[in-house]
C-alpha atoms as a PDB file:
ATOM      1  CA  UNK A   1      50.101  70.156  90.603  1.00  0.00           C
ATOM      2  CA  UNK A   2      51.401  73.333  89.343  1.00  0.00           C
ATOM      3  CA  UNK A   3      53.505  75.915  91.297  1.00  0.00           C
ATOM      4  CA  UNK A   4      52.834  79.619  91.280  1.00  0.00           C
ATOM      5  CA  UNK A   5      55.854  81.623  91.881  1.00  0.00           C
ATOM      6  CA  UNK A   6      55.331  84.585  94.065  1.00  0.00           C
ATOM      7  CA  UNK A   7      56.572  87.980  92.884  1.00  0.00           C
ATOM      8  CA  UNK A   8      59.797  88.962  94.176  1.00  0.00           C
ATOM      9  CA  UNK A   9      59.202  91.371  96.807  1.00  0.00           C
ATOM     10  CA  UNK A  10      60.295  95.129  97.252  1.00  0.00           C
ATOM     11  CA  UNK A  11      63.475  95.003  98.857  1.00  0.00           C
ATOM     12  CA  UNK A  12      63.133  96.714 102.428  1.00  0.00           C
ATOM     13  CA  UNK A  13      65.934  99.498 101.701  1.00  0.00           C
ATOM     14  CA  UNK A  14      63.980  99.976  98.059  1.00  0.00           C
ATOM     15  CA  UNK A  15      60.835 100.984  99.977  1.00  0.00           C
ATOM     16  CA  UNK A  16      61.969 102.718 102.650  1.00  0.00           C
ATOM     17  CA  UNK A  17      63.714 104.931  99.897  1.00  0.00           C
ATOM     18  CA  UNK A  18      60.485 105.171  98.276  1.00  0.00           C
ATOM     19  CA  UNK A  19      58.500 106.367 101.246  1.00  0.00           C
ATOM     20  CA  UNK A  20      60.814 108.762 101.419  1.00  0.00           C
ATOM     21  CA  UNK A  21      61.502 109.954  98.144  1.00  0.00           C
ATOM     22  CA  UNK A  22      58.102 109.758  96.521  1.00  0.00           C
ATOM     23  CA  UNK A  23      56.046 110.117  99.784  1.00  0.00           C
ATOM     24  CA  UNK A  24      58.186 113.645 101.545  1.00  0.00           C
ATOM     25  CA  UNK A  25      60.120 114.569  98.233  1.00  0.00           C
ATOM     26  CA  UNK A  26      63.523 113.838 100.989  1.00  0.00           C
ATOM     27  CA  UNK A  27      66.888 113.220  99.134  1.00  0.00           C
ATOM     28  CA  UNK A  28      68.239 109.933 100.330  1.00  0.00           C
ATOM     29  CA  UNK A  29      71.129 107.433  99.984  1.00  0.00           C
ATOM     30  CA  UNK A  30      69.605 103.890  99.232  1.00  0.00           C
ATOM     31  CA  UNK A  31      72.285 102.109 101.295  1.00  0.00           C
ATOM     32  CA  UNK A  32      72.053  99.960 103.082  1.00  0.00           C
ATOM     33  CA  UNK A  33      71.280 101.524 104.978  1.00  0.00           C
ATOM     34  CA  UNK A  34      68.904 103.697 103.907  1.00  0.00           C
ATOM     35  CA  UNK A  35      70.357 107.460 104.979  1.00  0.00           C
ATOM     36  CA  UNK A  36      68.455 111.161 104.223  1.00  0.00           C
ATOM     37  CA  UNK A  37      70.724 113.405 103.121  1.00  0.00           C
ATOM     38  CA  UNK A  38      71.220 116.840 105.423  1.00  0.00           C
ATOM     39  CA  UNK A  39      71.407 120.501 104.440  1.00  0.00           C
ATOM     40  CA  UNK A  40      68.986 120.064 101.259  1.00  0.00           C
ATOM     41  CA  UNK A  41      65.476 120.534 103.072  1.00  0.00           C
ATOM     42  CA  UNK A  42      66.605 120.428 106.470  1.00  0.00           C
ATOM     43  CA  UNK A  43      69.707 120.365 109.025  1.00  0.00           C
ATOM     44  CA  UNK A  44      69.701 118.138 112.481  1.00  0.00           C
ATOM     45  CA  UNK A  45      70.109 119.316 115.241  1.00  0.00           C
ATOM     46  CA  UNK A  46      71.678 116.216 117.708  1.00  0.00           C
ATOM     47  CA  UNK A  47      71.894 115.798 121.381  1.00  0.00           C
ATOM     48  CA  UNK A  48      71.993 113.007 124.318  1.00  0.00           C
ATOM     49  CA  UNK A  49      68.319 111.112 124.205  1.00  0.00           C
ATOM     50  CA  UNK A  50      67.877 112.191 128.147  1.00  0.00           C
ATOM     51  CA  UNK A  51      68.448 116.061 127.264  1.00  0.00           C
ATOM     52  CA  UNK A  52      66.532 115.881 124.293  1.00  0.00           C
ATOM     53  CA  UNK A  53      63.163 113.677 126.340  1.00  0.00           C
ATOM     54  CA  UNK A  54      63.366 116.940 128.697  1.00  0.00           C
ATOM     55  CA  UNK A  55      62.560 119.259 125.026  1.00  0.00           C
ATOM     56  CA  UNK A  56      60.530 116.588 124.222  1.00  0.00           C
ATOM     57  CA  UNK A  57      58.338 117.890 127.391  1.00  0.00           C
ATOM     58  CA  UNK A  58      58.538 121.155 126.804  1.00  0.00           C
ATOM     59  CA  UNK A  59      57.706 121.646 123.668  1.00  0.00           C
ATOM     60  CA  UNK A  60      54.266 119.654 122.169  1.00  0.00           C
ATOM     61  CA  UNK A  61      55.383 120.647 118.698  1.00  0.00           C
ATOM     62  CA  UNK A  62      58.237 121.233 117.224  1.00  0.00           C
ATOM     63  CA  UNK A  63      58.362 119.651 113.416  1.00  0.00           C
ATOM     64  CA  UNK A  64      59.801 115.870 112.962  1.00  0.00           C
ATOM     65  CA  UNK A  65      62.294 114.352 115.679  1.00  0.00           C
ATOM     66  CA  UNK A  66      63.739 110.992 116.001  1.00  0.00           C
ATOM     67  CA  UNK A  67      65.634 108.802 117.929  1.00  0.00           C
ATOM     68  CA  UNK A  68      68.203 106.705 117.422  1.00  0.00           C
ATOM     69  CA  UNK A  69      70.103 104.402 120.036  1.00  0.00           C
ATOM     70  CA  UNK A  70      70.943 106.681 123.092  1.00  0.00           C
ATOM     71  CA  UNK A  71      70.827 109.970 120.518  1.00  0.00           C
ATOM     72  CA  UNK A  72      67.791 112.244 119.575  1.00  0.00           C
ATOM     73  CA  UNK A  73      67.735 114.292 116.358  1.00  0.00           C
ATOM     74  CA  UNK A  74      65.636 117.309 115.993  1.00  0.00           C
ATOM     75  CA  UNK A  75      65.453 118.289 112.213  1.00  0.00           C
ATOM     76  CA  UNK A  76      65.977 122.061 112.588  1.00  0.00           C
ATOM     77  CA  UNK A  77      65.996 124.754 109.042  1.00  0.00           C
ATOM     78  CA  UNK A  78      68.510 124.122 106.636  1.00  0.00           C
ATOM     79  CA  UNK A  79      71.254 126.281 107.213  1.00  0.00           C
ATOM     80  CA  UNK A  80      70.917 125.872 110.794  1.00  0.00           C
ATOM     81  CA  UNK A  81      74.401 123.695 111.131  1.00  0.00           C
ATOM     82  CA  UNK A  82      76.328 126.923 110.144  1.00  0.00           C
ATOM     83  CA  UNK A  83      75.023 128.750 112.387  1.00  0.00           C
ATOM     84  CA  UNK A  84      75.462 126.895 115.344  1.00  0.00           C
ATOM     85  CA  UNK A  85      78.194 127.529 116.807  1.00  0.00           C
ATOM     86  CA  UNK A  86      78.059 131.378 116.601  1.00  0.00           C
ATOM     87  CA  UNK A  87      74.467 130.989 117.870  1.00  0.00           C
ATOM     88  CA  UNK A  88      76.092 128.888 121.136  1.00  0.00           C
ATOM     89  CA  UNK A  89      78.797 132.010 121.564  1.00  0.00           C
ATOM     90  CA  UNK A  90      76.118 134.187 121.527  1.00  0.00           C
ATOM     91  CA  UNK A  91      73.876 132.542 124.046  1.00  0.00           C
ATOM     92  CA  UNK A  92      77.420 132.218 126.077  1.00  0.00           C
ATOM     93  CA  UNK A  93      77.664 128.843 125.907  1.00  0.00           C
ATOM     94  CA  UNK A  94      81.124 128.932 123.530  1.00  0.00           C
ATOM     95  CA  UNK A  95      83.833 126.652 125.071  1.00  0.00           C
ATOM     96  CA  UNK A  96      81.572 124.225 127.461  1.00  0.00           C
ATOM     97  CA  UNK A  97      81.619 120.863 126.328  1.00  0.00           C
ATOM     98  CA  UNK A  98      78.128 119.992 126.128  1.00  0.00           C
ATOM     99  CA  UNK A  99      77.723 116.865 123.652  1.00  0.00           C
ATOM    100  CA  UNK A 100      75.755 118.974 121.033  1.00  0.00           C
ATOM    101  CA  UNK A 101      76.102 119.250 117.518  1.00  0.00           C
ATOM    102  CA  UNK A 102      74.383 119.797 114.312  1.00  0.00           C
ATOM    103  CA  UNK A 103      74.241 117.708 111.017  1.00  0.00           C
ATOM    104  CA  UNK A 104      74.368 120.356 107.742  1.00  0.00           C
ATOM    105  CA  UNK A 105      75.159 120.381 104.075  1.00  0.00           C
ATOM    106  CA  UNK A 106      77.099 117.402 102.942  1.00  0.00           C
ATOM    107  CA  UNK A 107      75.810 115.116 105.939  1.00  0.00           C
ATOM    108  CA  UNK A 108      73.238 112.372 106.551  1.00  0.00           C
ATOM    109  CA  UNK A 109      71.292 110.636 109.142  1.00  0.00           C
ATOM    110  CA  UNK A 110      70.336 107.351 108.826  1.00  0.00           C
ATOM    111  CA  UNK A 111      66.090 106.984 107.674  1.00  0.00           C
ATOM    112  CA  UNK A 112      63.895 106.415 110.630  1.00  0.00           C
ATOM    113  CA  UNK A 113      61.756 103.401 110.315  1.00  0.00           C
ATOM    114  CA  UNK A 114      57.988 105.041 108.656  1.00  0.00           C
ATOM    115  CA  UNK A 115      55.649 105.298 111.529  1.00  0.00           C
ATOM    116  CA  UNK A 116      53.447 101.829 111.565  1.00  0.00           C
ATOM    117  CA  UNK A 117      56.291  99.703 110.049  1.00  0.00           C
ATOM    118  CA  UNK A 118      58.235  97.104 111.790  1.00  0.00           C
ATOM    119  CA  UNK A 119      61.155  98.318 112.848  1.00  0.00           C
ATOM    120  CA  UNK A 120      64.895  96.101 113.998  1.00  0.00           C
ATOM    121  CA  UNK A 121      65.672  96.195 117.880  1.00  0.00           C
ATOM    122  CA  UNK A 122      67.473  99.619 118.507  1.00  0.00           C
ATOM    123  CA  UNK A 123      66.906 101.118 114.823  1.00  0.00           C
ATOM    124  CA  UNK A 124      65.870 104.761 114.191  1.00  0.00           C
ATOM    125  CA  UNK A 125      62.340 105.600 114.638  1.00  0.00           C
ATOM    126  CA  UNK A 126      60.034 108.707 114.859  1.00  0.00           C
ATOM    127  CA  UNK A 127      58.806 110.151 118.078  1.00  0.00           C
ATOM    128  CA  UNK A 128      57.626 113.472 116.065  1.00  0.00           C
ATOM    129  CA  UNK A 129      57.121 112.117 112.352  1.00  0.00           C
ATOM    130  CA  UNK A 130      57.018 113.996 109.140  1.00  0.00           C
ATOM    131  CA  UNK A 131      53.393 114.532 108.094  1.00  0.00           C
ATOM    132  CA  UNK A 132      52.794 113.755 104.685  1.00  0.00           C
ATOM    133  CA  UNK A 133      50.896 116.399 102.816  1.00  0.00           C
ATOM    134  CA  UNK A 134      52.866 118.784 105.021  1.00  0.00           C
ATOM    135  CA  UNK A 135      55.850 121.234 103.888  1.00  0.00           C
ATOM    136  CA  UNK A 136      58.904 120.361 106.446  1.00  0.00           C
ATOM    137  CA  UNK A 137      60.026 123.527 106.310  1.00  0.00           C
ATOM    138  CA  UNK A 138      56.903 125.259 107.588  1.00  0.00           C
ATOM    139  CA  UNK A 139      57.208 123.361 110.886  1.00  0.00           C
ATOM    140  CA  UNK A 140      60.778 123.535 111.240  1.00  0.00           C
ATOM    141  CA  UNK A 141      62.415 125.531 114.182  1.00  0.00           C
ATOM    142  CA  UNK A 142      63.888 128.521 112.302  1.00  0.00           C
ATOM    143  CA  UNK A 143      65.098 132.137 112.731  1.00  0.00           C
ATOM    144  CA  UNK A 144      61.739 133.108 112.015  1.00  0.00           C
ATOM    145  CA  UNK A 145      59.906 130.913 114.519  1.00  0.00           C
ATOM    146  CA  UNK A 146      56.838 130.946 112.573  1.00  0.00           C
ATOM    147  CA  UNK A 147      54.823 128.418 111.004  1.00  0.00           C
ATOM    148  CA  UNK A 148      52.311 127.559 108.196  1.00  0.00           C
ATOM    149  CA  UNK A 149      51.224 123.960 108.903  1.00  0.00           C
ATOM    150  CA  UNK A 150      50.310 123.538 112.274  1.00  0.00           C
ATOM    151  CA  UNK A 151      51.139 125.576 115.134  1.00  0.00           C
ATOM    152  CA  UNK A 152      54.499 125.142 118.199  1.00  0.00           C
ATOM    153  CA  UNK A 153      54.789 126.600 121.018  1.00  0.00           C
ATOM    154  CA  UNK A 154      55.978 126.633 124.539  1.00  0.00           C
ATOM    155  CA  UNK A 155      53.720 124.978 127.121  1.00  0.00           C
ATOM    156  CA  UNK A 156      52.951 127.231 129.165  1.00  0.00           C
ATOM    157  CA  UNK A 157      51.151 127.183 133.012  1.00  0.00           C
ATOM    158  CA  UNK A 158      48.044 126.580 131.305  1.00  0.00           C
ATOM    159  CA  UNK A 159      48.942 124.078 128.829  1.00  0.00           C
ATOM    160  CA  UNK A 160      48.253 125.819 125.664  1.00  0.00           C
ATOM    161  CA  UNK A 161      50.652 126.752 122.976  1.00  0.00           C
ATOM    162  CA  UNK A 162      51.762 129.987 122.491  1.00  0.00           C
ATOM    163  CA  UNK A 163      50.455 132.217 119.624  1.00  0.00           C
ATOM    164  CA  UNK A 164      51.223 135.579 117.338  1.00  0.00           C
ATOM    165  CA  UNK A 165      49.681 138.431 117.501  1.00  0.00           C
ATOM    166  CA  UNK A 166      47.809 137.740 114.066  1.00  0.00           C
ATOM    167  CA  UNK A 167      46.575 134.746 115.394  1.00  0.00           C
ATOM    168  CA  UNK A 168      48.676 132.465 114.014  1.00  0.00           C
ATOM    169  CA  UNK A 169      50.494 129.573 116.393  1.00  0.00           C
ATOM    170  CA  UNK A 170      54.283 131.143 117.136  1.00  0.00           C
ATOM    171  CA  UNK A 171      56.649 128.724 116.126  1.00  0.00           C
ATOM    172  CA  UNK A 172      59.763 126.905 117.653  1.00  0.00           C
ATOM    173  CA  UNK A 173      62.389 129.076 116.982  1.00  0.00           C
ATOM    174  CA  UNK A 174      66.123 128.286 116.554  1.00  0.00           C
ATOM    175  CA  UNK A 175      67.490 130.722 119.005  1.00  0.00           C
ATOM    176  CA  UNK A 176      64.490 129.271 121.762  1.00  0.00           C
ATOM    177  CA  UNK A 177      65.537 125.409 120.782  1.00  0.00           C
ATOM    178  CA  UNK A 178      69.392 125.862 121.120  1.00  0.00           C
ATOM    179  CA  UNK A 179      69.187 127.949 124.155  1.00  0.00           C
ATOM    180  CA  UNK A 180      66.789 125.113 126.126  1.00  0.00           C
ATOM    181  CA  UNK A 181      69.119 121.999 124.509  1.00  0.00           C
ATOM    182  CA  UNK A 182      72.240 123.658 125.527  1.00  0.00           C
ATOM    183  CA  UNK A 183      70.680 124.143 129.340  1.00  0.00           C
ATOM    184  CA  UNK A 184      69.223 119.950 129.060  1.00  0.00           C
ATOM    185  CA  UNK A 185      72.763 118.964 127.639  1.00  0.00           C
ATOM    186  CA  UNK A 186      74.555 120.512 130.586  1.00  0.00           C
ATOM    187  CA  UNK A 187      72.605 119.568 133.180  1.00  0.00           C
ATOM    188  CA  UNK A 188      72.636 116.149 131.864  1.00  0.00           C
ATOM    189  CA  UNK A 189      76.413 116.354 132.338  1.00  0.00           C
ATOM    190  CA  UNK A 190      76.007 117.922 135.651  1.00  0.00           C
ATOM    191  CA  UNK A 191      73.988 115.014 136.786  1.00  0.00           C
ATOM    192  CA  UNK A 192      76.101 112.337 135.238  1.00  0.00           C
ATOM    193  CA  UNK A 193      78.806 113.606 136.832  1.00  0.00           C
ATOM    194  CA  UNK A 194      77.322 113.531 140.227  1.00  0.00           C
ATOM    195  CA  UNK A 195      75.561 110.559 140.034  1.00  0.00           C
ATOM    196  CA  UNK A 196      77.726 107.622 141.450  1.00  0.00           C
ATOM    197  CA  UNK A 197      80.600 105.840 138.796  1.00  0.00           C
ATOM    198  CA  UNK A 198      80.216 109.300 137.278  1.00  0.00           C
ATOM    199  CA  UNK A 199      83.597 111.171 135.757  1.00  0.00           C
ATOM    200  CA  UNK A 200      84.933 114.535 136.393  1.00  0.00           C
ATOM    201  CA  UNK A 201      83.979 116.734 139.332  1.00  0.00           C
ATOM    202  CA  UNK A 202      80.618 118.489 138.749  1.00  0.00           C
ATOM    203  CA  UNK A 203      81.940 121.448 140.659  1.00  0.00           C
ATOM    204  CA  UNK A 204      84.397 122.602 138.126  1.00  0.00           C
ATOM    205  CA  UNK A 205      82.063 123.016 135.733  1.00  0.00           C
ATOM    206  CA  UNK A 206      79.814 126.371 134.662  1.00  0.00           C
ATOM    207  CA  UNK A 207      76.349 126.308 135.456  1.00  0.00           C
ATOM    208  CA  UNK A 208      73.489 128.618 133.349  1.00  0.00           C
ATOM    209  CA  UNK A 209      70.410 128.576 132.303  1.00  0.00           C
ATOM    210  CA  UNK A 210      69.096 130.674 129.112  1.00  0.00           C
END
């Protein structure tokens, strides 16, 4: 009886790079693990998973985010890294610890598993994937705050996204995004503090809302 022997298989890291590279044109690090390399298309923008659920509901659409372990990573305009901490001074949030940072030029984040693939226990996945056939940086919250493929907003009391006067759908902007995950970060601190086994003494620390 003769054996067939089967074709040696695309090794998982090899086509997650591929989906990547060839499907989104995204500069990656093969690994393992397979990483996407910051500050070329896009920056991240990271925070605490419960702060960044709370954007998650306020904003339908805001370009790709993902999640990984207890962390959430909003993929923001490249650039946007450089730009954060000024941004937080501005916004007076400068000197409040608030477990916020951004990813920029030089950085990675490890490669969310592609939306309908199998995925380890507790490895990055998509909540807002990239859409193929889609520029990122259309959809990415910017300076700008406008978009070209596909519209974001800010729910409003009626549900609906906001849009431009020329009709277009008004994007996310940077200044918006920062400003509402600075606010989600601290009172995610707030509450940790005061919930019970929490540290520190919520009453020492600032409290604002932008």
């Amino acid at each position: 009886m003769a054996f067939t022997v089967p074709q040696p298989r695309t090794p998982l890291n090899g086509s997650l790079a591929q989906w990547y590279e060839r499907g989104l044109g995204w500069a990656v690090s093969a690994g393992p693990p397979v990483q996407l390399l910051t500050g070329v298309r896009f920056d991240v923008l990271e925070l605490p998973a419960t702060a960044g659920f709370a954007l998650l509901r306020r904003y339908e659409q805001s370009g790709p985010v993902a999640l990984v372990g207890r962390r959430m990573r909003w993929l923001v305009a490249a650039g946007s890294a450089d730009e954060l901490p000024g941004l937080l001074d501005w916004l007076e949030w400068g000197g409040v610890a608030l477990d916020l940072r951004a990813i920029g030029a030089g950085g990675r984040m490890t490669a969310p598993v592609p939306p309908g693939r199998p995925g380890s226990p507790g490895a990055a996945v998509w909540l807002r994937p990239p859409e193929p056939g889609c520029e990122v940086e259309a959809r990415l919250p910017s300076f700008t705050g406008l978009t070209q493929c596909g519209g974001d907003g800010e729910k409003g009391a009626s549900g609906a996204s906001g849009t431009a006067r020329d009709g277009r759908a008004a994007g996310l902007s940077l200044v918006r995004l920062v400003a509402a995950a600075a606010t989600e970060c601290h009172r995610a601190r707030l509450f940790h503090a005061q919930s019970p086994g929490g540290a520190g003494n919520a009453e020492t620390q600032p409290f604002c809302f932008s």
